[in-house]
C-alpha atoms as a PDB file:
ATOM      1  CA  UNK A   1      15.587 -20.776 -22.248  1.00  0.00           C
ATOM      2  CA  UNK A   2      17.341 -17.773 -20.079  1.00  0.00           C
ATOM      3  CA  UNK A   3      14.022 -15.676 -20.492  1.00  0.00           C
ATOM      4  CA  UNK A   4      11.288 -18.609 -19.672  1.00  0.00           C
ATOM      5  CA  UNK A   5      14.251 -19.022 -16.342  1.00  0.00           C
ATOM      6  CA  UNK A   6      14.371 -15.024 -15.463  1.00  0.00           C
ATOM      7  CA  UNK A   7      10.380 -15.083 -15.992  1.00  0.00           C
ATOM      8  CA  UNK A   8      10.494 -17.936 -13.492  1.00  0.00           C
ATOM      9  CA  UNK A   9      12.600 -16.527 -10.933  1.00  0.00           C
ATOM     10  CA  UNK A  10      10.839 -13.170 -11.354  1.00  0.00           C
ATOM     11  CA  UNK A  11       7.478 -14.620 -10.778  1.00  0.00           C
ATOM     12  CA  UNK A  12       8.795 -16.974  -7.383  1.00  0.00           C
ATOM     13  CA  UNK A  13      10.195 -13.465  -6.290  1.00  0.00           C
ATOM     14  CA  UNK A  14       7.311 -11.439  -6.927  1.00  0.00           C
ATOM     15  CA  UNK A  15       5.384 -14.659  -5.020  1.00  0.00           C
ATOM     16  CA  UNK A  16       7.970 -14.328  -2.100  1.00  0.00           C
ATOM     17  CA  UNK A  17       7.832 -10.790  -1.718  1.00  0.00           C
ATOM     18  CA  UNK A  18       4.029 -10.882  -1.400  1.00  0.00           C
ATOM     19  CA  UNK A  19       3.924 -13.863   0.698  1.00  0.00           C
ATOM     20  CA  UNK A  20       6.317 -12.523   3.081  1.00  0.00           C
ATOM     21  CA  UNK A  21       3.973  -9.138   3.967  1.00  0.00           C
ATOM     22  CA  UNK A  22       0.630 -11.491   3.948  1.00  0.00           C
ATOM     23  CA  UNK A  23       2.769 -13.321   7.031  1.00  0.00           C
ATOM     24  CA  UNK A  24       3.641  -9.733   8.385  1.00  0.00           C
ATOM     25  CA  UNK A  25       0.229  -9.047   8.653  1.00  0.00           C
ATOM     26  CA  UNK A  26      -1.301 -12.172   9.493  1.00  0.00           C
ATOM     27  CA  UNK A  27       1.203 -12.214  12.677  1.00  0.00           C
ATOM     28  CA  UNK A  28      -0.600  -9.028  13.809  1.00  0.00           C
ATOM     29  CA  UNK A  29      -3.848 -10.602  13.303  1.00  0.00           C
ATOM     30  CA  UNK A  30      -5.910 -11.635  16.658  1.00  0.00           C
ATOM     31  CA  UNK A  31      -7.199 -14.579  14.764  1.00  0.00           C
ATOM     32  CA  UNK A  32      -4.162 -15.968  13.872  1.00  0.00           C
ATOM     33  CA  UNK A  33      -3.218 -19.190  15.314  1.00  0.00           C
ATOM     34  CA  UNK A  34      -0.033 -19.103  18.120  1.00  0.00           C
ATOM     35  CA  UNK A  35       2.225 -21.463  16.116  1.00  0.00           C
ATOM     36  CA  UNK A  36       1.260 -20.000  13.148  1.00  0.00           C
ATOM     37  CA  UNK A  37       2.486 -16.633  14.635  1.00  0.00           C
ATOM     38  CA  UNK A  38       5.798 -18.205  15.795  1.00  0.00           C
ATOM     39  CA  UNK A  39       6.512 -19.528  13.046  1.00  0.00           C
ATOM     40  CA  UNK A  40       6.262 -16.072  11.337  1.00  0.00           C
ATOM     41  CA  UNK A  41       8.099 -14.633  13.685  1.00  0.00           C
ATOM     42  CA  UNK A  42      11.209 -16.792  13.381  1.00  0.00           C
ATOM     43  CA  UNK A  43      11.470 -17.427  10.048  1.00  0.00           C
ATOM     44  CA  UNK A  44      11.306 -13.631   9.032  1.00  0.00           C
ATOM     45  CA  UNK A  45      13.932 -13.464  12.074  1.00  0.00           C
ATOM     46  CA  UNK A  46      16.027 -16.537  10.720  1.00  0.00           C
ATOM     47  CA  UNK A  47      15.475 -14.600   7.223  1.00  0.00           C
ATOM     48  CA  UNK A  48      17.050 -11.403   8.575  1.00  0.00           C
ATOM     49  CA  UNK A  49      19.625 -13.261  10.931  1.00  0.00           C
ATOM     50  CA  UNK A  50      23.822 -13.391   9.544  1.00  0.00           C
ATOM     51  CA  UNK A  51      23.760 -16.724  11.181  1.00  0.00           C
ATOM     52  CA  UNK A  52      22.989 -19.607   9.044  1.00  0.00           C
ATOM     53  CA  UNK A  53      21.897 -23.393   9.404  1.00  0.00           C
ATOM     54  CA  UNK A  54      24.078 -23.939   6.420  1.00  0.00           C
ATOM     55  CA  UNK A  55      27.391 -21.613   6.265  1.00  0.00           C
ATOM     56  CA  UNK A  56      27.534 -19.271   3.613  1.00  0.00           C
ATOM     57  CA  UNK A  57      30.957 -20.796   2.807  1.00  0.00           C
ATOM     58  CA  UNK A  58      29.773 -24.133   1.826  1.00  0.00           C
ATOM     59  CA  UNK A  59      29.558 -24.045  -1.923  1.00  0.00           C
ATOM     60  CA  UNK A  60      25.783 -23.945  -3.383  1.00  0.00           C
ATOM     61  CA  UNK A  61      24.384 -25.366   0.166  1.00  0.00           C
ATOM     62  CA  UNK A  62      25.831 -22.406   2.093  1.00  0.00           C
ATOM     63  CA  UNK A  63      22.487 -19.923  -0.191  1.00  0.00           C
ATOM     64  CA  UNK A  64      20.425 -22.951  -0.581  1.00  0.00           C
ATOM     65  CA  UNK A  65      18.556 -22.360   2.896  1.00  0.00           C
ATOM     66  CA  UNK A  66      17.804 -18.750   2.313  1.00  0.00           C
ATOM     67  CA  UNK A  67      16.907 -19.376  -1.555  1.00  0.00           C
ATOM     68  CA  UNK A  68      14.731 -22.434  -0.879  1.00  0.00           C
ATOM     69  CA  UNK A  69      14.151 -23.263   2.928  1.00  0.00           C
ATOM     70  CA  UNK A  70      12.843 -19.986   3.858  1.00  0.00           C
ATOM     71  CA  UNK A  71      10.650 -19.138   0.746  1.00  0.00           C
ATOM     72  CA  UNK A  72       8.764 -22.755   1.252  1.00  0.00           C
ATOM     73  CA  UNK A  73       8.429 -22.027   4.945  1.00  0.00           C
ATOM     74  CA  UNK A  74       6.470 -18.990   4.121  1.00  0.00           C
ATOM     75  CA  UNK A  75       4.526 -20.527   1.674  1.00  0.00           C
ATOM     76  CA  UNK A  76       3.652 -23.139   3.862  1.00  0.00           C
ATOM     77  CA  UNK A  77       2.769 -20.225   6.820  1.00  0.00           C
ATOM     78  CA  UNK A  78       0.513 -18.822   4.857  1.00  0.00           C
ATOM     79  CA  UNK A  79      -1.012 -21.729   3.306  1.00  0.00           C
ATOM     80  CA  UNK A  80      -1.988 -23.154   6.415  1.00  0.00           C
ATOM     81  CA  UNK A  81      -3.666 -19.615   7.443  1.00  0.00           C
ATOM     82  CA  UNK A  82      -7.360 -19.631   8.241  1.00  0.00           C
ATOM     83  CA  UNK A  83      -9.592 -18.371   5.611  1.00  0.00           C
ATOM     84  CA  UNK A  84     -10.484 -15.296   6.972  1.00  0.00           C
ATOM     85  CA  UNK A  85      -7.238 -14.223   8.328  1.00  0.00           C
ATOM     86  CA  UNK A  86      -5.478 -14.919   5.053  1.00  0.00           C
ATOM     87  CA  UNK A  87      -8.224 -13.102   3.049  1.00  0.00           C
ATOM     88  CA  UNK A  88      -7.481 -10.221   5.601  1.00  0.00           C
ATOM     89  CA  UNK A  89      -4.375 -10.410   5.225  1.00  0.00           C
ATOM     90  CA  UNK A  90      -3.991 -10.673   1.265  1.00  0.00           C
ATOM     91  CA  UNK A  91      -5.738  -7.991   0.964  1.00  0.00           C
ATOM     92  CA  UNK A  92      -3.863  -5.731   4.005  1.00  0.00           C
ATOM     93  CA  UNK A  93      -0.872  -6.348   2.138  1.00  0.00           C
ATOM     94  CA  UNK A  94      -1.715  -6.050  -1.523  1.00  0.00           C
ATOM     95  CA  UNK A  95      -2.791  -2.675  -0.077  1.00  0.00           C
ATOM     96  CA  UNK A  96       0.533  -2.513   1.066  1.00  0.00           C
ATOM     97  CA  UNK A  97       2.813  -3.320  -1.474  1.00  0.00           C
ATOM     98  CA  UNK A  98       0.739  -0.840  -3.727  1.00  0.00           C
ATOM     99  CA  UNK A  99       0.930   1.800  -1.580  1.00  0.00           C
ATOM    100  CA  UNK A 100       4.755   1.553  -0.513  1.00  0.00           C
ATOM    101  CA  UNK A 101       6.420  -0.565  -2.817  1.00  0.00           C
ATOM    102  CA  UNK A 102       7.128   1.663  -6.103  1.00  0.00           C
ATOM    103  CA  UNK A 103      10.168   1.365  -6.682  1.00  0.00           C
ATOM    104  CA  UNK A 104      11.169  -2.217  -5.676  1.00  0.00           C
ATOM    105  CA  UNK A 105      15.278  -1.812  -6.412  1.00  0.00           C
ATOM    106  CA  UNK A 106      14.878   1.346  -4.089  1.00  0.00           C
ATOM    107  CA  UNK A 107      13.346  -0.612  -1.326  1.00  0.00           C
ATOM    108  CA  UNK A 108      15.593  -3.620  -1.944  1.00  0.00           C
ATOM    109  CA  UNK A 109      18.695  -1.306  -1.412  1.00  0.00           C
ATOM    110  CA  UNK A 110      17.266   0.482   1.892  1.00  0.00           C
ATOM    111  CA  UNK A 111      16.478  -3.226   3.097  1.00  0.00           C
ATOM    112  CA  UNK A 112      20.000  -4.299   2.608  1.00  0.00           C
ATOM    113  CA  UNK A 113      21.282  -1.221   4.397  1.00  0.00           C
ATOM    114  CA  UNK A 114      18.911  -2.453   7.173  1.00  0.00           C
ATOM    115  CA  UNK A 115      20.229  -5.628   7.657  1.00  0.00           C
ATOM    116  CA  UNK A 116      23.657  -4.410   7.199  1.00  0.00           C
ATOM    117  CA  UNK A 117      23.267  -2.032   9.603  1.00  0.00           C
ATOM    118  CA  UNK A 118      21.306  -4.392  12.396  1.00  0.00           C
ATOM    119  CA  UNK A 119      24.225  -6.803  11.491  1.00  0.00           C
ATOM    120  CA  UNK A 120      27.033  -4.682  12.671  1.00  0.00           C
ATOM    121  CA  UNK A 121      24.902  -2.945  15.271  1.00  0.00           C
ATOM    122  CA  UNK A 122      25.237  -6.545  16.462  1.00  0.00           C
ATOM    123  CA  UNK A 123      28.538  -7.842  15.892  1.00  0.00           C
ATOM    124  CA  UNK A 124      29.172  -4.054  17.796  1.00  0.00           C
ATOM    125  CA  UNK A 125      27.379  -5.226  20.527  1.00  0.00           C
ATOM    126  CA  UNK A 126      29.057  -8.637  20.913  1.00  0.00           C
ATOM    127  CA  UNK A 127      32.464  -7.378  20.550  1.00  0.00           C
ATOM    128  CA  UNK A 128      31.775  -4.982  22.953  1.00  0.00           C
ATOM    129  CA  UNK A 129      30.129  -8.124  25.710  1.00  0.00           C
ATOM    130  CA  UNK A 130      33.066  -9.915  25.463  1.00  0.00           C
ATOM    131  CA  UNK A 131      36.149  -7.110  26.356  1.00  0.00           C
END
């Protein structure tokens, strides 16, 4: 039963991961539809963003949106991509991940640091708007 789940959550991460460059790349795409793009834009920006719809702090509900809400709004992105731009775009970023994405606990860590460090580079920047 805890295999068939990891295999699971492996495979929806694996989907996620993918899913998420496809929109990278369909976003740069001149074909791509405006709300399409938008909606792109803000979910990976939501994705990356400390603030949440749900606080952290709530118990279960606080990960909930970033575990479920932003996954399925990806999915539905690039679902509701033209044909040829998501063929495009598939293939730009299955190119991609091959090409960059070797060592996937690697690139997790350096995407952490990232966000950590665009996070306080933030909370910096606030701090230092309001004294």
């Amino acid at each position: 039963m805890a295999q068939r789940l990891t295999a699971l959550l492996k495979a929806r991460f694996l989907r996620f991961r993918r899913e998420l460059v496809v929109v990278a790349h369909a976003v740069r795409h001149r074909d791509t539809p405006l709300h399409l793009k938008l909606a792109g834009v803000l979910l990976f920006l939501y994705l990356i963003s400390p603030i949440d719809l749900i606080p952290i702090l709530v118990p279960v509900l606080g990960v909930l949106d970033d575990l479920i809400i932003v996954p399925w709004g990806i999915s539905v992105v690039v679902s509701r991509l033209p044909a040829p731009v998501r063929q495009q775009a598939e293939a730009d970023a299955d190119r991609w991940i091959r090409r960059y994405i070797r060592r996937p606990l690697l690139v997790l860590a350096m995407v952490l640091l990232a966000l950590i460090l665009i996070w306080t580079g933030l909370l910096w920047l606030f701090l230092w708007l309001i004294t």
